[in-house]
C-alpha atoms as a PDB file:
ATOM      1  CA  UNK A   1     -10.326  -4.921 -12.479  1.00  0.00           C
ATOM      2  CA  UNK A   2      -8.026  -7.426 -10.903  1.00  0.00           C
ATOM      3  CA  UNK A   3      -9.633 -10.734 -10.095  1.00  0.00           C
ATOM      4  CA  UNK A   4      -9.802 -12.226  -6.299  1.00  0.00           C
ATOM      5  CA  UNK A   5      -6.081 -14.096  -5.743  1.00  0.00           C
ATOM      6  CA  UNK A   6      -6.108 -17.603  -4.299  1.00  0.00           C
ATOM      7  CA  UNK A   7      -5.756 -18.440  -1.091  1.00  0.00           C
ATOM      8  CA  UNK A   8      -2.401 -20.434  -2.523  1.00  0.00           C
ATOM      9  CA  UNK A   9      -1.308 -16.720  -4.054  1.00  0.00           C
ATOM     10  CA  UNK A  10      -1.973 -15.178  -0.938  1.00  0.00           C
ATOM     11  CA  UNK A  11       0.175 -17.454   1.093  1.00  0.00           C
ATOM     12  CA  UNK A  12       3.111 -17.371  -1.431  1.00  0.00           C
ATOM     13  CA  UNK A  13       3.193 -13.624  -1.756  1.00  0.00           C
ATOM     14  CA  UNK A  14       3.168 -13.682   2.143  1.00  0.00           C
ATOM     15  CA  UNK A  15       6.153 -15.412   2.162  1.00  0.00           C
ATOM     16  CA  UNK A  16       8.344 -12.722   0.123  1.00  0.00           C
ATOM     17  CA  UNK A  17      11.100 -11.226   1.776  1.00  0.00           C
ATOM     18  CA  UNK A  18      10.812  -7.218   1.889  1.00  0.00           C
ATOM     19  CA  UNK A  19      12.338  -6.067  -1.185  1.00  0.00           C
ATOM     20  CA  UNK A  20      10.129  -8.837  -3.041  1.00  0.00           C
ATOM     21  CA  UNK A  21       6.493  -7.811  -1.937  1.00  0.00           C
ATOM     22  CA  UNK A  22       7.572  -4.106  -2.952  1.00  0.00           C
ATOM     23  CA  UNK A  23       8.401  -5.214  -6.152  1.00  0.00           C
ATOM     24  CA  UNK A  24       5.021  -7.594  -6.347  1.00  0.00           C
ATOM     25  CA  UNK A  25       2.991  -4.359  -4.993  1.00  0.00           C
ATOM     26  CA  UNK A  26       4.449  -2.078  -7.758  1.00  0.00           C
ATOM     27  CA  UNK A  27       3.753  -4.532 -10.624  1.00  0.00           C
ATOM     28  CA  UNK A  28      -0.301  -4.965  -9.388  1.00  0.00           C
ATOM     29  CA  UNK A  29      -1.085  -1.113  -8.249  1.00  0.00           C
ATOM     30  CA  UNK A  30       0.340  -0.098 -11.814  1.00  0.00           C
ATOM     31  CA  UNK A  31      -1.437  -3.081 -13.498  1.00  0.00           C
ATOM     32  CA  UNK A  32      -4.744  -2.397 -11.449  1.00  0.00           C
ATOM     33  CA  UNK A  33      -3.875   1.336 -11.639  1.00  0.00           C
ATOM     34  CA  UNK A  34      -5.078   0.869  -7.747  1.00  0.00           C
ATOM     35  CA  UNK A  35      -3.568   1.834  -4.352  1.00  0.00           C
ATOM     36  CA  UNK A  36      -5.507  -0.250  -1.223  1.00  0.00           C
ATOM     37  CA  UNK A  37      -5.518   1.870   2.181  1.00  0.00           C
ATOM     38  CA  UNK A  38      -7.241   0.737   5.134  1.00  0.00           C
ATOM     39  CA  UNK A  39      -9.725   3.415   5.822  1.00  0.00           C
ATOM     40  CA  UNK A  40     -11.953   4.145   9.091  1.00  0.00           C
ATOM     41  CA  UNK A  41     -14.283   7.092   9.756  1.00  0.00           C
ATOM     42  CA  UNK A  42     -11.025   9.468  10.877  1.00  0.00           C
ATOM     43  CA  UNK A  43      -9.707   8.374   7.322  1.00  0.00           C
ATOM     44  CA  UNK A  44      -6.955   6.161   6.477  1.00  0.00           C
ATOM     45  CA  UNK A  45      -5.291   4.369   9.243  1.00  0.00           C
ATOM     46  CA  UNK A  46      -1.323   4.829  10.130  1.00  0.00           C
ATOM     47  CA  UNK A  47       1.766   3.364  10.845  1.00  0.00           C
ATOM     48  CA  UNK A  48       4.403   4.563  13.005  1.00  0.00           C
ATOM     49  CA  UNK A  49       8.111   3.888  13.092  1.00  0.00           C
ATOM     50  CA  UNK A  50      10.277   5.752  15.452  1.00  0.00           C
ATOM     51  CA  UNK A  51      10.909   8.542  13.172  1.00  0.00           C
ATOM     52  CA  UNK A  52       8.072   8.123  10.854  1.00  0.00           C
ATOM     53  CA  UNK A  53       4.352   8.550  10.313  1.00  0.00           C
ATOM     54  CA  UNK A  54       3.072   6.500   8.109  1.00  0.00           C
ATOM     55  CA  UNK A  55       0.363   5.470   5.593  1.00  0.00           C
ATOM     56  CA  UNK A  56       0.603   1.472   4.853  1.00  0.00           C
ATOM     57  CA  UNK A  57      -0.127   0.667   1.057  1.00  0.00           C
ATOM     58  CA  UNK A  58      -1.069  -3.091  -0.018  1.00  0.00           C
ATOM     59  CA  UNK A  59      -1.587  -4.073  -3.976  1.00  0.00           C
ATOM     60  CA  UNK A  60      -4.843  -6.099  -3.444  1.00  0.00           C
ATOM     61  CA  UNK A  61      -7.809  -6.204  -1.475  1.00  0.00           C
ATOM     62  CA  UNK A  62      -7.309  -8.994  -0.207  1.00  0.00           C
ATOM     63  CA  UNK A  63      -3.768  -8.158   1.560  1.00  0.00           C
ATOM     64  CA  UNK A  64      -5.375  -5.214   2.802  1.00  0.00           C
ATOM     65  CA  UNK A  65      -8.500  -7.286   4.273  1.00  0.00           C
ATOM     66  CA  UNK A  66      -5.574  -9.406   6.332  1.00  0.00           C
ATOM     67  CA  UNK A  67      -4.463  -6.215   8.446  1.00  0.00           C
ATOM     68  CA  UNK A  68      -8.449  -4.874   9.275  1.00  0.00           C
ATOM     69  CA  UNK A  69      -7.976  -7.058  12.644  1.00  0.00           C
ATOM     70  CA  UNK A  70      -7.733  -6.453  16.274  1.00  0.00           C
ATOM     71  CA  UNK A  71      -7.649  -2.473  16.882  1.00  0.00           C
ATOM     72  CA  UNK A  72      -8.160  -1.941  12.725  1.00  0.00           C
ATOM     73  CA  UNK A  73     -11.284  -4.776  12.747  1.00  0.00           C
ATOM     74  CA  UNK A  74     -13.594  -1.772  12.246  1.00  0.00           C
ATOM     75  CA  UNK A  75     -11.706  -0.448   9.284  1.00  0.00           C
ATOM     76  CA  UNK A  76     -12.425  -0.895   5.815  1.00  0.00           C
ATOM     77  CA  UNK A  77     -10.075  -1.020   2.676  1.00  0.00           C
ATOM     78  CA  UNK A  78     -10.330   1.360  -0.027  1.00  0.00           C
ATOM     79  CA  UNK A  79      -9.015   1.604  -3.563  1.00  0.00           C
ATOM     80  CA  UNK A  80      -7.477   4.689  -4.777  1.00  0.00           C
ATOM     81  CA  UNK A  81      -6.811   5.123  -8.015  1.00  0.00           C
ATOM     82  CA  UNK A  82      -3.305   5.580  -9.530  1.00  0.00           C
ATOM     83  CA  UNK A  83      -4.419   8.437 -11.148  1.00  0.00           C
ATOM     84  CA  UNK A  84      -5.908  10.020  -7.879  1.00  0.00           C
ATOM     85  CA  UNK A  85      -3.310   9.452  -5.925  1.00  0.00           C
ATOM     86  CA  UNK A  86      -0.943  11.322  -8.329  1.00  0.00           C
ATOM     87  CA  UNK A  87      -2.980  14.301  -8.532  1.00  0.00           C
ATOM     88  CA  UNK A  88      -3.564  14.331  -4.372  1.00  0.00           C
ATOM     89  CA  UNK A  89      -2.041  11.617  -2.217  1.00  0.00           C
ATOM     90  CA  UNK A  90       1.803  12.617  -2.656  1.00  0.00           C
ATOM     91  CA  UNK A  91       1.313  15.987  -2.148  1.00  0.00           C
ATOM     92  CA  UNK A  92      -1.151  15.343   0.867  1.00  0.00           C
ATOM     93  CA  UNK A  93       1.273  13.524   2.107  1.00  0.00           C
ATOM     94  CA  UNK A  94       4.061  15.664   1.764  1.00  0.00           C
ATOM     95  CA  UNK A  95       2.136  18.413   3.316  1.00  0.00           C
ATOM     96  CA  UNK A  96       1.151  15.956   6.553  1.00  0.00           C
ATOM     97  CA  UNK A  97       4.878  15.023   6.493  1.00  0.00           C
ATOM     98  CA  UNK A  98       4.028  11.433   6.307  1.00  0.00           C
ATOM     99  CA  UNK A  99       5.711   8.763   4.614  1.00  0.00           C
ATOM    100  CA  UNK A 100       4.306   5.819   2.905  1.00  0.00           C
ATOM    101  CA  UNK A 101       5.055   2.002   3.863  1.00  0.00           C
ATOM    102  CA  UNK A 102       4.699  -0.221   1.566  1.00  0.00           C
ATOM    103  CA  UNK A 103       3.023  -3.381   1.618  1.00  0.00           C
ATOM    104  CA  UNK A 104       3.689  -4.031   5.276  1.00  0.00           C
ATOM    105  CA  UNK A 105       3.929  -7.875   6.499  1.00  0.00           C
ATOM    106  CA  UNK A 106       1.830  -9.005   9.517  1.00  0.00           C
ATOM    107  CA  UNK A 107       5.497  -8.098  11.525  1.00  0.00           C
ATOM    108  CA  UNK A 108       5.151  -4.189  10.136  1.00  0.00           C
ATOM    109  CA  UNK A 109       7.879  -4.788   7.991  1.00  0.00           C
ATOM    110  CA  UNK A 110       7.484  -3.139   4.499  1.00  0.00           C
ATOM    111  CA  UNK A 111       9.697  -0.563   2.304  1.00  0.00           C
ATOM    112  CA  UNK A 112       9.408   2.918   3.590  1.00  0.00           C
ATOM    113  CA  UNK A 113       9.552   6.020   1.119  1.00  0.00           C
ATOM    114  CA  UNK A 114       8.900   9.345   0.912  1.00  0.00           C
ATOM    115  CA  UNK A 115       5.562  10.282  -0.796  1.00  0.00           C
ATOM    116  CA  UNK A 116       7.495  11.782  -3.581  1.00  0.00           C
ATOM    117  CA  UNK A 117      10.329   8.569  -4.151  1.00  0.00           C
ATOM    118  CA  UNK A 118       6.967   6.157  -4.059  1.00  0.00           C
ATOM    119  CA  UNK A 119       4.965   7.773  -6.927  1.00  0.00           C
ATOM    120  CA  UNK A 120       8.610   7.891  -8.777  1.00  0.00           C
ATOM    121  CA  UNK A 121       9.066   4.384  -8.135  1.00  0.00           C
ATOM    122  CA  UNK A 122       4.903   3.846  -9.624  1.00  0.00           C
ATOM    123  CA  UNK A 123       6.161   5.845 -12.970  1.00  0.00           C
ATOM    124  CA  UNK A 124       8.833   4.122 -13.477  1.00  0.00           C
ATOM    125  CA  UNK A 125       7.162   0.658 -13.161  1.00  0.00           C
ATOM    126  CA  UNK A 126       4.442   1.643 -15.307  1.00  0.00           C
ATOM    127  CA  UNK A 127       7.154   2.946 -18.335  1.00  0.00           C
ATOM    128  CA  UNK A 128       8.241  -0.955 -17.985  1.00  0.00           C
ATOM    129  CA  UNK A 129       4.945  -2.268 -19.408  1.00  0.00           C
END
């Protein structure tokens, strides 16, 4: 189990550019072997780009905890594990045709991949360790 990042963390992984956060986010889901969704009681909440649903990722709590404001205030993040989301999310995802974004800044910004090209890019992070 990961333990609680700084506040001093938290701002400095804010300021990442795009490519950076996706590579911080791969190194702490496969080192937490977690996945943090923002859930509410439809299930987890969405994203959408102009040609894509999709279902924002964050590597910590606390990241997630940062977008359950305004409309999301009433949602709730949830861990998945890595393990889980192997054996269900990508192909629940693939079946819902929805993509994953990953670790989305406060301006929506965040890597977008398939389902499939996300768990690839989770494998080969974790044959790195």
């Amino acid at each position: 189990m990961s333990q609680a990042l700084t506040e001093e963390q938290i701002k400095q992984v804010n300021a990442m550019n795009e490519e950076q956060r996706f590579n911080y986010c791969m190194k702490e889901i496969v080192s937490n072997r977690q996945v943090w969704i923002l859930t509410d009681e439809h299930g987890c909440v969405m994203l959408n780009t102009e040609d894509e649903d999709c279902v924002p990722v964050w590597p910590n709590e606390e990241f997630a905890s940062q977008w359950a404001t305004g409309e999301w205030e009433h949602c709730k993040p949830e861990p998945i594990s890595t393990a889980k989301w192997y054996s269900r999310w990508t192909y629940g995802l693939e079946d819902d045709e929805l993509s994953v974004v990953v670790f989305p800044n406060s301006n929506e910004e965040g890597v977008i991949l398939y389902p499939d090209e996300f768990e690839q890019e989770l494998r080969k992070q974790e044959r790195k360790r």
